[in-house]
N, C-alpha and C. Protein backbone atom coordinates (compact mmCIF):
# COMPACT_ATOMS: atom_id res chain seq x y z
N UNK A 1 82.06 73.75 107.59
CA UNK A 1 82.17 74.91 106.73
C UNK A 1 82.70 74.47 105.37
N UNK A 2 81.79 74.95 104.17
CA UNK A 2 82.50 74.44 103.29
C UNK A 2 83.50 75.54 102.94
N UNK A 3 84.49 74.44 101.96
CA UNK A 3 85.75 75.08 101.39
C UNK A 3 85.84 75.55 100.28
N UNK A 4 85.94 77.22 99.34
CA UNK A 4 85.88 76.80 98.47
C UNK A 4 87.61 77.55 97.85
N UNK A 5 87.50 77.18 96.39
CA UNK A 5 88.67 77.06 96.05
C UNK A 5 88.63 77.90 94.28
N UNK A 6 89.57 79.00 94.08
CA UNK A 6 89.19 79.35 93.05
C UNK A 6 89.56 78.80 91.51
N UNK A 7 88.37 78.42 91.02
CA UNK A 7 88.79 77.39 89.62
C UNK A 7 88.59 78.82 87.95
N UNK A 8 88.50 79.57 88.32
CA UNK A 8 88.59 80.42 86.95
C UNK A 8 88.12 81.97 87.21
N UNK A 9 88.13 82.69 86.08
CA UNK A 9 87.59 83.68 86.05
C UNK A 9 86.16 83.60 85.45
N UNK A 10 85.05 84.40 85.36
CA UNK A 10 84.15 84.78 84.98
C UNK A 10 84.14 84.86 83.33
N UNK A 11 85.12 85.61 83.25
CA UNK A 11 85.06 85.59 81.75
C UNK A 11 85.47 84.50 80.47
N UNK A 12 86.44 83.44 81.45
CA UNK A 12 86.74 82.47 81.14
C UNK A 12 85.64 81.58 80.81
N UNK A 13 84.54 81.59 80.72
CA UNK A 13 83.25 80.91 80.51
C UNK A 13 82.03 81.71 79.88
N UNK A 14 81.93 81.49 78.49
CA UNK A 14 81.07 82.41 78.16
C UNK A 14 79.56 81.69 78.49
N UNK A 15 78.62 82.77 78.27
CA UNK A 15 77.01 82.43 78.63
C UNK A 15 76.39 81.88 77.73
N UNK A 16 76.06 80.77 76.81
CA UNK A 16 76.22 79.35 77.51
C UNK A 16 77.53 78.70 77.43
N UNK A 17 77.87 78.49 77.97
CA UNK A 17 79.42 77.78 78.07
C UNK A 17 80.06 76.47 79.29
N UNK A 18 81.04 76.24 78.63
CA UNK A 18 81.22 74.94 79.96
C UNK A 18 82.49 74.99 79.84
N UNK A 19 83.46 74.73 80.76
CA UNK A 19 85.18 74.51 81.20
C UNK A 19 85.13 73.37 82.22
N UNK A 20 86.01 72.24 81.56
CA UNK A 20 86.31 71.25 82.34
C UNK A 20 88.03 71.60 83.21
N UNK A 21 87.78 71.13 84.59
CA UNK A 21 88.82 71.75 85.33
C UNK A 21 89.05 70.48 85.94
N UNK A 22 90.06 70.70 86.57
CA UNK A 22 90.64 69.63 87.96
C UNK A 22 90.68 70.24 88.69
N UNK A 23 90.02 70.00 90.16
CA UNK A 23 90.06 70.65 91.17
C UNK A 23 90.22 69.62 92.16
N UNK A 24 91.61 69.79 93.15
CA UNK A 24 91.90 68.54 93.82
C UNK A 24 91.89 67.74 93.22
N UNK A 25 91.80 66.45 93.61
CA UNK A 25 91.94 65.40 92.14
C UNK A 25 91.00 64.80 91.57
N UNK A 26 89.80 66.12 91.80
CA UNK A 26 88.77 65.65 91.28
C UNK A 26 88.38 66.08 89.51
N UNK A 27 87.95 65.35 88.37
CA UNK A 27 87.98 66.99 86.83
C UNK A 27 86.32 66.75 87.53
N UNK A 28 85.98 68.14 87.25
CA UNK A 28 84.51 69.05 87.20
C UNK A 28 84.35 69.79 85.84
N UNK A 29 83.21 69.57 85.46
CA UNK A 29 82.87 70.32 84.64
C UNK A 29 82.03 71.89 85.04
N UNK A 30 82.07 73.36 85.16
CA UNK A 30 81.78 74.22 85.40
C UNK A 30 80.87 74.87 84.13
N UNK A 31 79.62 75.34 84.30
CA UNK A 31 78.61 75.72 83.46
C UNK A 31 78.07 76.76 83.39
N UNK A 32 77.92 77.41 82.91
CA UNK A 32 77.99 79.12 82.65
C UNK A 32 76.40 79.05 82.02
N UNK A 33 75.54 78.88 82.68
CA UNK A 33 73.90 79.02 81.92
C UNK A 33 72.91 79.88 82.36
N UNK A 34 72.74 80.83 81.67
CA UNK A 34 71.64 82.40 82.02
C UNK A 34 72.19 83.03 82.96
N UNK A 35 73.10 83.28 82.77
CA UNK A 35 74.03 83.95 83.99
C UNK A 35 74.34 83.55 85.01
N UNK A 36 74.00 82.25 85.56
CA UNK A 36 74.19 81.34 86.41
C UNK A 36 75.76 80.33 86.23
N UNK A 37 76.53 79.82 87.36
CA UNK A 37 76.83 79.21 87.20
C UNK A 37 76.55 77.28 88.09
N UNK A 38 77.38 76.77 87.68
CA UNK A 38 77.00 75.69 87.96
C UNK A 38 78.25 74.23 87.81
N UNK A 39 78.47 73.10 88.83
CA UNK A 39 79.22 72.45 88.45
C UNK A 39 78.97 71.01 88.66
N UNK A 40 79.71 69.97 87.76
CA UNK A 40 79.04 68.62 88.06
C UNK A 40 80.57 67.79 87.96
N UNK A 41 80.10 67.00 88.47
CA UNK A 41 81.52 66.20 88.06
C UNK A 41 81.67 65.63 86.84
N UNK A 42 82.67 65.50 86.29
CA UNK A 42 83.22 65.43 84.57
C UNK A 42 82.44 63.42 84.67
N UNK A 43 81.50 63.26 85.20
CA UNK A 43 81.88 61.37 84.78
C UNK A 43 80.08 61.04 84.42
N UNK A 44 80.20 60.90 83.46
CA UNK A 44 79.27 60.35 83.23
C UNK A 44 78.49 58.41 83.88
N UNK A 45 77.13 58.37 84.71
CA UNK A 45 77.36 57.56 86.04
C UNK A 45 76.82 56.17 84.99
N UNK A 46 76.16 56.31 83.34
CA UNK A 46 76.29 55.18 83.11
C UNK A 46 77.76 54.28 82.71
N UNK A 47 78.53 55.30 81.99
CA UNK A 47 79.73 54.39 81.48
C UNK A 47 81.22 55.11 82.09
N UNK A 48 80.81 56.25 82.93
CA UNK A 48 81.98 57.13 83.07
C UNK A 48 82.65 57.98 81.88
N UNK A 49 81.50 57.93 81.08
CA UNK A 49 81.97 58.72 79.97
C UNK A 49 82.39 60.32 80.97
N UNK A 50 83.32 61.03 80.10
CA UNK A 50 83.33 62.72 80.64
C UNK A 50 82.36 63.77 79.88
N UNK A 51 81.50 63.85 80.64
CA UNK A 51 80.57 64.73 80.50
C UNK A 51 80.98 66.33 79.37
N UNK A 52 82.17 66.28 79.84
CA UNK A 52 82.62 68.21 79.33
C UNK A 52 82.85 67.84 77.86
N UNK A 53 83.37 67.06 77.12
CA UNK A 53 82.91 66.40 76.10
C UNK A 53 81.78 66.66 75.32
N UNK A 54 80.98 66.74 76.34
CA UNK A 54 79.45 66.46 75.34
C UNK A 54 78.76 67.70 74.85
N UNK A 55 77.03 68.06 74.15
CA UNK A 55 76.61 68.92 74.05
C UNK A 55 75.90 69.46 75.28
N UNK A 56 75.78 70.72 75.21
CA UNK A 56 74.77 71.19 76.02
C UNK A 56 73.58 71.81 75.00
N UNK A 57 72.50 71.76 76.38
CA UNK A 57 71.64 71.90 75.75
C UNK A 57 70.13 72.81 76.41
N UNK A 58 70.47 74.41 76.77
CA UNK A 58 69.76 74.77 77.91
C UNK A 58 70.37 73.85 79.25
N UNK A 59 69.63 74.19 80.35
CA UNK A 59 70.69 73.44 81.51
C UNK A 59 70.75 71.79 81.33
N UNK A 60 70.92 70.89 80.08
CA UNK A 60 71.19 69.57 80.00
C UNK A 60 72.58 69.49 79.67
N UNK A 61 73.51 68.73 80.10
CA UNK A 61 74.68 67.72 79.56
C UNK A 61 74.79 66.28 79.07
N UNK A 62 75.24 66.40 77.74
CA UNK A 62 74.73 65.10 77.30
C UNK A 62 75.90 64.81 77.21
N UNK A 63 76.14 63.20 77.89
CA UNK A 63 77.45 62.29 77.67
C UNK A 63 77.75 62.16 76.05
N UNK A 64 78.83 62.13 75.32
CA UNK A 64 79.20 61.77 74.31
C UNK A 64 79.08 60.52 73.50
N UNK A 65 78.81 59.63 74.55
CA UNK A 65 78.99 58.09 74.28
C UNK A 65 77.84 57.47 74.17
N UNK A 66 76.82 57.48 74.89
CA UNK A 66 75.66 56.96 74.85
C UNK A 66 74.15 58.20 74.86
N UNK A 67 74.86 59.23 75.12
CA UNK A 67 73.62 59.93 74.97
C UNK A 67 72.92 60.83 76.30
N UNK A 68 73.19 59.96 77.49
CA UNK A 68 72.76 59.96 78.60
C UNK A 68 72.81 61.87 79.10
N UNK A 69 71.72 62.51 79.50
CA UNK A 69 71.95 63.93 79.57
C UNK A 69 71.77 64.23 80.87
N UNK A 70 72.45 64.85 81.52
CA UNK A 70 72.24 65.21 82.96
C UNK A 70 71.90 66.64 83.33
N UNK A 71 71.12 67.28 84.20
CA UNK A 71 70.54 68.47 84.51
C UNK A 71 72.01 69.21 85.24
N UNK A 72 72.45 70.30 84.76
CA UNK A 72 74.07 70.75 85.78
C UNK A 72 73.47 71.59 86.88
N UNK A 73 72.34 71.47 87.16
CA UNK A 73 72.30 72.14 88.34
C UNK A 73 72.00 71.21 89.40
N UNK A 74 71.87 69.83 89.28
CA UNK A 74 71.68 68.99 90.23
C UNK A 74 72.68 67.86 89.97
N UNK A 75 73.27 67.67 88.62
CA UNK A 75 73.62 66.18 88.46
C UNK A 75 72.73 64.95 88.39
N UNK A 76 71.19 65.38 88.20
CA UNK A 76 70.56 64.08 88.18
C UNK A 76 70.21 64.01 86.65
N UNK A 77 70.66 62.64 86.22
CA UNK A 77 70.24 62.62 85.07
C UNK A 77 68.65 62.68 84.51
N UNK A 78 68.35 62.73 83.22
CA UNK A 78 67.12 63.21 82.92
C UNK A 78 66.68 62.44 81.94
N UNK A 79 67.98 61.79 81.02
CA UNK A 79 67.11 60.63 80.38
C UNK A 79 68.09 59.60 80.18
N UNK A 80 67.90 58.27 79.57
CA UNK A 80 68.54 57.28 79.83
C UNK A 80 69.60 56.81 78.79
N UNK A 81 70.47 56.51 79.07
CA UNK A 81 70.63 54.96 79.95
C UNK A 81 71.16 55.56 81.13
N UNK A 82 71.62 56.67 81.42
CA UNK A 82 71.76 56.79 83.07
C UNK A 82 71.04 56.57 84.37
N UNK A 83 71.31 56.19 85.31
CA UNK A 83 69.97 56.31 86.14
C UNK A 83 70.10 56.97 87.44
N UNK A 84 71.65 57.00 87.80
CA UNK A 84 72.22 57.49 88.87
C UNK A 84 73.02 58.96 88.72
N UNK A 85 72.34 59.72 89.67
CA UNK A 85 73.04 61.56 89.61
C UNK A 85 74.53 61.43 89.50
N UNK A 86 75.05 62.22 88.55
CA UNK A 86 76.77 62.66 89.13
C UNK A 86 76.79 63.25 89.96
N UNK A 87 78.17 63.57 91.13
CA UNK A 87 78.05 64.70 91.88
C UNK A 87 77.89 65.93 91.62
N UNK A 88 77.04 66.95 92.01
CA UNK A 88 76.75 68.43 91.71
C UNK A 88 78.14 68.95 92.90
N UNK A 89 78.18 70.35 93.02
CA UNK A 89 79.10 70.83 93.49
C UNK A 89 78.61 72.88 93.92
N UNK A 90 79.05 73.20 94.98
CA UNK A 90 78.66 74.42 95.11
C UNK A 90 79.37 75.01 94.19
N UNK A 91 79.03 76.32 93.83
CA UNK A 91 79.46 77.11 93.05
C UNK A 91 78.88 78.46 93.86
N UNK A 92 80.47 79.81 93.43
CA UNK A 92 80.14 81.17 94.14
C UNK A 92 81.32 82.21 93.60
N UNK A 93 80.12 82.85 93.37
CA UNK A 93 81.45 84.11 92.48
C UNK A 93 81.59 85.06 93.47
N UNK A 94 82.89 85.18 93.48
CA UNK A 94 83.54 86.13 94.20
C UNK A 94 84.05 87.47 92.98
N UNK A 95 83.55 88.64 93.06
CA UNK A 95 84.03 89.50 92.36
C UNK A 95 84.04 88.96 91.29
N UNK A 96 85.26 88.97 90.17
CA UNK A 96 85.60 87.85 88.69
C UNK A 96 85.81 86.86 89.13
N UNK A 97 85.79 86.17 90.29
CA UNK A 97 86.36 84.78 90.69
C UNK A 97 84.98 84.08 90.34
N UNK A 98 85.28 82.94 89.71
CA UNK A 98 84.72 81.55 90.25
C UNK A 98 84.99 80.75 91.04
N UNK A 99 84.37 80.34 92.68
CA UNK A 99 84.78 79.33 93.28
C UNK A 99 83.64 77.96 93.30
N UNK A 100 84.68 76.86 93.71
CA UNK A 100 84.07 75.85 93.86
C UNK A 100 84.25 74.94 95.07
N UNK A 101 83.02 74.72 95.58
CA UNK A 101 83.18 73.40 97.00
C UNK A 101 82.97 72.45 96.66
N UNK A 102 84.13 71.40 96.57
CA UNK A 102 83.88 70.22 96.40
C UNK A 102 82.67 69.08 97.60
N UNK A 103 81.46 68.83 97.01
CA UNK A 103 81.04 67.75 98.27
C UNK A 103 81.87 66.37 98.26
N UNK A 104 81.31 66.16 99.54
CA UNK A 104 82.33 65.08 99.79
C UNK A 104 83.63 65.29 100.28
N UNK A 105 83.96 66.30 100.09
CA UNK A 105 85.23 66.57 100.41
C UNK A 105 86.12 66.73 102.24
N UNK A 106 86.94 66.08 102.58
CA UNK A 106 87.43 66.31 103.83
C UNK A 106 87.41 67.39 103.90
N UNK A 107 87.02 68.10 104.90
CA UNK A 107 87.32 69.81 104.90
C UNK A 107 88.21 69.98 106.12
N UNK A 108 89.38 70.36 105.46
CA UNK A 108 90.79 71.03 106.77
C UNK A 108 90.54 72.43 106.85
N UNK A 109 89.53 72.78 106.75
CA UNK A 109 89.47 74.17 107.22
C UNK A 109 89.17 74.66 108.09
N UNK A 110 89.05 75.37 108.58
CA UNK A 110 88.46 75.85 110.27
C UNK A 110 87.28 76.81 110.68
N UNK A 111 86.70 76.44 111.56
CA UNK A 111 85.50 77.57 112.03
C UNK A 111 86.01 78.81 111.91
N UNK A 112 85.42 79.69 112.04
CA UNK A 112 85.33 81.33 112.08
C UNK A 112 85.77 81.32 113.53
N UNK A 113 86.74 81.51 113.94
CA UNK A 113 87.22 81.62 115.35
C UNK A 113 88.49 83.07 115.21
N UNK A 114 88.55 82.95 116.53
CA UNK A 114 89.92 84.07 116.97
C UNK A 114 91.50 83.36 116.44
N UNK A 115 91.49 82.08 116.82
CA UNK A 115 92.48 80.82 116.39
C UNK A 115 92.68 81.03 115.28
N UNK A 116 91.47 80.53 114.45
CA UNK A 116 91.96 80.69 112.72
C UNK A 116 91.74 82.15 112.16
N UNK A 117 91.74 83.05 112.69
CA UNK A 117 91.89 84.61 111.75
C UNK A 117 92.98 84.21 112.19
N UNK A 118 94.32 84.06 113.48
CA UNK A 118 95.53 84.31 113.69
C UNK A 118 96.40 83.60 112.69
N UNK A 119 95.66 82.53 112.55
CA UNK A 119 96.11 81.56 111.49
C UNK A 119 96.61 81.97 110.13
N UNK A 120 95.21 82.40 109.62
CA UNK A 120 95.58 83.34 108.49
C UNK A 120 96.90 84.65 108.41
N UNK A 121 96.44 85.17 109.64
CA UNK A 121 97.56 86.55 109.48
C UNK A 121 98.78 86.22 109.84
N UNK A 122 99.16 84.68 109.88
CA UNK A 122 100.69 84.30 109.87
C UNK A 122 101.25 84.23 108.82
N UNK A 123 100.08 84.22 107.76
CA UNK A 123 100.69 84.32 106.03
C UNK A 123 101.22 85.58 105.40
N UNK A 124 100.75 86.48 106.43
CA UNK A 124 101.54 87.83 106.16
C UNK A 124 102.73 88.32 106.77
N UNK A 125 103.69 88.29 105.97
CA UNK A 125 105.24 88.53 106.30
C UNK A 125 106.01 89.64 106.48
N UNK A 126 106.10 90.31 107.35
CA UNK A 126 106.75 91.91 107.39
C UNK A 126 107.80 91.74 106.67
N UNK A 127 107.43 93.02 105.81
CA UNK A 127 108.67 92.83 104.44
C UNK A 127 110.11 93.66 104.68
N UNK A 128 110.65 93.97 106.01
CA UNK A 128 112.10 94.13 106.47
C UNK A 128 112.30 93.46 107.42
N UNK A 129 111.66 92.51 108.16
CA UNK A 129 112.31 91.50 109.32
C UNK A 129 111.86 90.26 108.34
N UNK A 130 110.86 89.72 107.51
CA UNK A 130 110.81 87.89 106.80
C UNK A 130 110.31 87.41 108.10
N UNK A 131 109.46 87.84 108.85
CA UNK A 131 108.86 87.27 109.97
C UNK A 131 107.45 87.83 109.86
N UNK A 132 106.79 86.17 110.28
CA UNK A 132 104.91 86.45 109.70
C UNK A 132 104.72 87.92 111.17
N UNK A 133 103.33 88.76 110.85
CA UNK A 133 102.93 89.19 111.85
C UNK A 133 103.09 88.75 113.44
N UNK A 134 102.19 87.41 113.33
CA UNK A 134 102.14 86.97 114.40
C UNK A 134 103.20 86.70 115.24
N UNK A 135 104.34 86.03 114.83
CA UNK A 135 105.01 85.33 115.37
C UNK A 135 105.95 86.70 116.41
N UNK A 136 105.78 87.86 115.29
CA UNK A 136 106.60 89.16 115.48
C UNK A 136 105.61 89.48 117.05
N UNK A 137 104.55 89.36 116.85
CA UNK A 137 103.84 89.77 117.87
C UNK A 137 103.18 91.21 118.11
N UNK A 138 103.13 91.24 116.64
CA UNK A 138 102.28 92.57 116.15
C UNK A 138 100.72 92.38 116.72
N UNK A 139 99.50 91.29 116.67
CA UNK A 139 98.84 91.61 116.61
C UNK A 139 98.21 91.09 118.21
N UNK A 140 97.39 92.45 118.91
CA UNK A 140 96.91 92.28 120.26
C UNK A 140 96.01 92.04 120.54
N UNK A 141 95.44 91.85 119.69
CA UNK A 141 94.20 91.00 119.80
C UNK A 141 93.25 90.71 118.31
N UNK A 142 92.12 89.62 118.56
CA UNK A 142 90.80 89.66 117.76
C UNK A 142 90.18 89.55 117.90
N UNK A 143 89.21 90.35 117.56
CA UNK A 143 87.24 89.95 118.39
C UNK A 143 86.47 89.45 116.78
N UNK A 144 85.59 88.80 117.12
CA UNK A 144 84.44 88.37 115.82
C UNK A 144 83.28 89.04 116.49
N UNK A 145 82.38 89.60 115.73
CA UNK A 145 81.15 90.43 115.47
C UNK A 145 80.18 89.80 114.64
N UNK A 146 79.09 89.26 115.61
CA UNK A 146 78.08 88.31 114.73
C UNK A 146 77.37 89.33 114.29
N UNK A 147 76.79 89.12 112.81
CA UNK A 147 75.89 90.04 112.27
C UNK A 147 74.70 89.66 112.21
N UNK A 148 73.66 90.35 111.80
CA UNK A 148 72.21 89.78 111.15
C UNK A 148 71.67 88.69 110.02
N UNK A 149 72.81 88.78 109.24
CA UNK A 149 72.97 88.25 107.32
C UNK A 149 73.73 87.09 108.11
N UNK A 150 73.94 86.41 109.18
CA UNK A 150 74.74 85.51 109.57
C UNK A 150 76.01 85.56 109.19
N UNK A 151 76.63 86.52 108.61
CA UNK A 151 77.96 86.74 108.32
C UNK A 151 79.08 87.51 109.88
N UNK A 152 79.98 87.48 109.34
CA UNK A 152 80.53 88.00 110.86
C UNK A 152 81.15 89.45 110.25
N UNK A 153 81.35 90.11 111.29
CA UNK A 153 82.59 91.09 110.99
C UNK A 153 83.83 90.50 111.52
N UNK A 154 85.37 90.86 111.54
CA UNK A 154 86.82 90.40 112.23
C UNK A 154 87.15 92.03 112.52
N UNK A 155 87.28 92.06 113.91
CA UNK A 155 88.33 93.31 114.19
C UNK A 155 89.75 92.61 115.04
N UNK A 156 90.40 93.71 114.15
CA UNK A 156 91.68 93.28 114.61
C UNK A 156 92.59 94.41 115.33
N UNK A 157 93.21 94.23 116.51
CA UNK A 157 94.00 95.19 116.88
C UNK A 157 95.52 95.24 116.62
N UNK A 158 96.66 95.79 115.71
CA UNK A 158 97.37 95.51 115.42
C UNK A 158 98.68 96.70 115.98
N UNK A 159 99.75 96.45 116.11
CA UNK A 159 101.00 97.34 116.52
C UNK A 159 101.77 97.21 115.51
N UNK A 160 103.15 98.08 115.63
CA UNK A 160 103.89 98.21 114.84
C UNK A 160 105.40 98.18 115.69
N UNK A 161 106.37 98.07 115.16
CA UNK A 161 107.10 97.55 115.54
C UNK A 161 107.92 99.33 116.22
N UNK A 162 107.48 100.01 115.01
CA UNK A 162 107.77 101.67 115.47
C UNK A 162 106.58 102.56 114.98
N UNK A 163 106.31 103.70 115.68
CA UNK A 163 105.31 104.33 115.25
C UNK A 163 104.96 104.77 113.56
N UNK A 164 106.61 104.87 113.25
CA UNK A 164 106.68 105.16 111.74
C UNK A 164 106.78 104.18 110.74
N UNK A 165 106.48 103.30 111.31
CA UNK A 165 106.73 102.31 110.61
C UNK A 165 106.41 102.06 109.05
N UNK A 166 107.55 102.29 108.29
CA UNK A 166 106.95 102.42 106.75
C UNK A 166 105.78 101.16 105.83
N UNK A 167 105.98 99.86 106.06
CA UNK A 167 105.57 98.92 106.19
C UNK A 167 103.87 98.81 106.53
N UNK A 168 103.55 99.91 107.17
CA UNK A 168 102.57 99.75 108.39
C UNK A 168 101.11 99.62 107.14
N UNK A 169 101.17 100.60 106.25
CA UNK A 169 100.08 100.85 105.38
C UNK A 169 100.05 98.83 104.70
N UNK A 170 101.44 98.69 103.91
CA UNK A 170 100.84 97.40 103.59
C UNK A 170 100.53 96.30 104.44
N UNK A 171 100.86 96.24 105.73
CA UNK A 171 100.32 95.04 106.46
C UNK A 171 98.69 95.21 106.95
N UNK A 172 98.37 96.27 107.01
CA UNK A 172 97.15 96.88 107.03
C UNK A 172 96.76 96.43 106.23
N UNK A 173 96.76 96.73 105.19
CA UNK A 173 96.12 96.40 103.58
C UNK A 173 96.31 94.75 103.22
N UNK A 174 97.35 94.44 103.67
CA UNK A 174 97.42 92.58 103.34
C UNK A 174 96.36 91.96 104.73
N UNK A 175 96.31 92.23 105.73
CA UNK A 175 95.81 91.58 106.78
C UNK A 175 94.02 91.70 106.36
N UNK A 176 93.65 93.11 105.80
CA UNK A 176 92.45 93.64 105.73
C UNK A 176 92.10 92.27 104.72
N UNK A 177 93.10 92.02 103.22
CA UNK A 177 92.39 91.19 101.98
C UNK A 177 92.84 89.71 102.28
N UNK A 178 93.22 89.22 103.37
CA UNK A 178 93.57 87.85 103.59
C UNK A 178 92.59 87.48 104.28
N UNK A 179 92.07 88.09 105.57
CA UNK A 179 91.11 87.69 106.28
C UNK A 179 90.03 87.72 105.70
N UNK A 180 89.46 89.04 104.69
CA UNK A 180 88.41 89.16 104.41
C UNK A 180 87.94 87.79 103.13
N UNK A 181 89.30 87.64 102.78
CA UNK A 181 89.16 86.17 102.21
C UNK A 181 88.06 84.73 102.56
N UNK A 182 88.61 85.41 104.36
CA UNK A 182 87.70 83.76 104.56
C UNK A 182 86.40 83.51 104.70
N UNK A 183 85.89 82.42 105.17
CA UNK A 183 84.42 81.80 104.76
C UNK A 183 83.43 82.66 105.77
N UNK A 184 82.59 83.53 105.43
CA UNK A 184 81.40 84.03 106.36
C UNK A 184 82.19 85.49 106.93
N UNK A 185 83.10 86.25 106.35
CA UNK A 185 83.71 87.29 106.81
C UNK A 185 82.99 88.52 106.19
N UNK A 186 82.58 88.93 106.59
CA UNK A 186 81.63 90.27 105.66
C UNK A 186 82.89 91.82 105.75
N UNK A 187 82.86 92.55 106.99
CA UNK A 187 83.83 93.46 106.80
C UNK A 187 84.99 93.52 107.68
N UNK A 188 86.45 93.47 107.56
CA UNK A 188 87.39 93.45 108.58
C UNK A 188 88.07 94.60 108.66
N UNK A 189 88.22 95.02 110.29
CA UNK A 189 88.27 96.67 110.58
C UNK A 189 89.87 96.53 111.62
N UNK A 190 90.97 97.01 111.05
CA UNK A 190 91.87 97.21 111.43
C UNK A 190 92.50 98.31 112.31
N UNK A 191 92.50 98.32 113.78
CA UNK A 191 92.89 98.88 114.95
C UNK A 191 94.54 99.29 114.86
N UNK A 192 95.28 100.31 114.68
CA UNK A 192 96.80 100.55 114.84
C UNK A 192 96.61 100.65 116.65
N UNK A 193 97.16 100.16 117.26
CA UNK A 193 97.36 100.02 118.90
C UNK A 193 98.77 100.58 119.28
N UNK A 194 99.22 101.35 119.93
CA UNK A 194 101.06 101.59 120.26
C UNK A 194 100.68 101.38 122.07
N UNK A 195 99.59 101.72 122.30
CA UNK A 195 100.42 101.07 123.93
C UNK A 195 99.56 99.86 124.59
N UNK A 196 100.35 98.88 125.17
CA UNK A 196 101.65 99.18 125.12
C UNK A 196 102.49 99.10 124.06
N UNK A 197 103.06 99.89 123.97
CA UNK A 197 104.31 99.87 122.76
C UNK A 197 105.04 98.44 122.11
N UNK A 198 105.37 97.85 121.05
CA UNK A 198 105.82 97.14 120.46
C UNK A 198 107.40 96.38 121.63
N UNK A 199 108.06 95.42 121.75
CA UNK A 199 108.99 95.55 122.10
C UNK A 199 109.33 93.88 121.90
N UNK A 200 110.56 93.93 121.82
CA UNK A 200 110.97 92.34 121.32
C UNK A 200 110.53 90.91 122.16
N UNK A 201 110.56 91.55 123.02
CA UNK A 201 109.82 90.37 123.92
C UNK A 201 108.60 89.71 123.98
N UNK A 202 108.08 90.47 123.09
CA UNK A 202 106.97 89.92 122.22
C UNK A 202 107.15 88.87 121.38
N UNK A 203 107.67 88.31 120.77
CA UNK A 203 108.09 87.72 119.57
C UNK A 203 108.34 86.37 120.18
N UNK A 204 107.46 85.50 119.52
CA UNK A 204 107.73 84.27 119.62
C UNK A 204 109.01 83.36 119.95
N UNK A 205 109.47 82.16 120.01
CA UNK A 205 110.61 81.97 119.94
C UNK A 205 111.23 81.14 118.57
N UNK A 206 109.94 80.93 117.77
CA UNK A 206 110.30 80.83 116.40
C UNK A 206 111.08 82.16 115.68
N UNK A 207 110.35 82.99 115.82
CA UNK A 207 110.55 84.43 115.16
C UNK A 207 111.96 84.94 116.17
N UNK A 208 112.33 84.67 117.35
CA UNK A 208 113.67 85.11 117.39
C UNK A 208 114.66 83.93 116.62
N UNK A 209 114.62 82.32 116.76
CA UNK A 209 115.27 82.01 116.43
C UNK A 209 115.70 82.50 114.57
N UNK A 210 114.49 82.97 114.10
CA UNK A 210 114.72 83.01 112.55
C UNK A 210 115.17 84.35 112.54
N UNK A 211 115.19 85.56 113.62
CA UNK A 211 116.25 86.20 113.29
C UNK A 211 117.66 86.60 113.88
N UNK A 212 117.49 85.05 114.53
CA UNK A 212 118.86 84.72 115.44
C UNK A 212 119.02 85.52 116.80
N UNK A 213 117.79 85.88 117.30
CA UNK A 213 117.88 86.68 118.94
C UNK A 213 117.96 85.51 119.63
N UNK A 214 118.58 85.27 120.81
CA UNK A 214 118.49 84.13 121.90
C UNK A 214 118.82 84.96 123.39
């Protein structure tokens, strides 16, 4: 699965335009052409010149140094003295986001599983106990829903610690935009569950030690 990672806004790049970034420790150059975007790596493959440097020219990048122009939607160069492609790179707008997948890249990320949605919703912290969801033992389950568009749905069944729980609307609302975050998630549908009812014995033994139950 690739990873991607957000390197700018939309508007941050006008149409034709280019922004050289570091992403991981890689610099990329990002290309804003006919409403398209597009990314290559900043190195030019005859001398390592940096590409973001140079002119553009319709979808060409021309190195600064020798001339050498590369196509940004593939990285293969187009005329010489280059002869070898830079790396190209996915590119995907999210809303105003620009993201980018580095190729090549180790990917620590995880399949679309039950495992890694839980994963995620440990990043959400009930804001009067400082203890993630999970660990609290709010959430009773997760199912994945394969779709048609190969995307999935995530339902989640979630409790509360009390029926009134004031809290309840934003963990709803944080769990709904964290998951829907991840890779191949199309819509995530949040279940309030009370029975069985919430009760401490739920709770991990991280989450008692951090609020000192033993």
């Amino acid at each position: 699965m690739s990873k991607f990672v957000k390197v700018a806004n939309v508007s941050d790049i006008p149409d034709p335009g280019k922004i050289t970034l570091e992403v991981g420790d890689r610099l990329v150059v990002v290309v804003h052409v006919d409403g398209e975007f597009y990314c290559i790596d900043d190195v030019c493959t005859h001398d390592g010149g940096p590409l973001g440097d140079g002119e553009m020219c319709g979808f060409e990048l021309a190195c600064p140094r020798h001339g050498a122009k590369f196509d940004v939607r593939t990285g293969v160069p187009s005329t010489m003295p280059a002869t070898e492609p830079t790396e190209s790179h996915l590119v995907k707008i999210q809303g105003e986001d620009v993201l980018v997948s580095l190729n090549n890249q180790e990917d620590d990320s995880m399949a679309l599983t039950e495992d890694a949605v839980m994963e995620e919703l440990k990043k959400i912290i009930d804001p009067e106990l400082f203890v993630n969801i999970v660990d609290l033992g709010l959430i009773y389950g997760v199912s994945i829903v394969d779709r048609e568009d190969e995307q999935k749905d995530v339902k989640i069944d979630m409790t509360m610690t009390s029926p009134a729980c004031p809290a309840g609307p934003q963990l709803i609302g944080n769990s709904k935009q964290i998951v829907g975050q991840m890779e191949d998630v199309c819509e995530v549908e949040v279940k309030i569950v009370l029975d069985p009812p919430w009760s401490p014995d739920r709770m991990t033994d991280d989450a008692r030690d951090q609020l000192g139950i033993f």
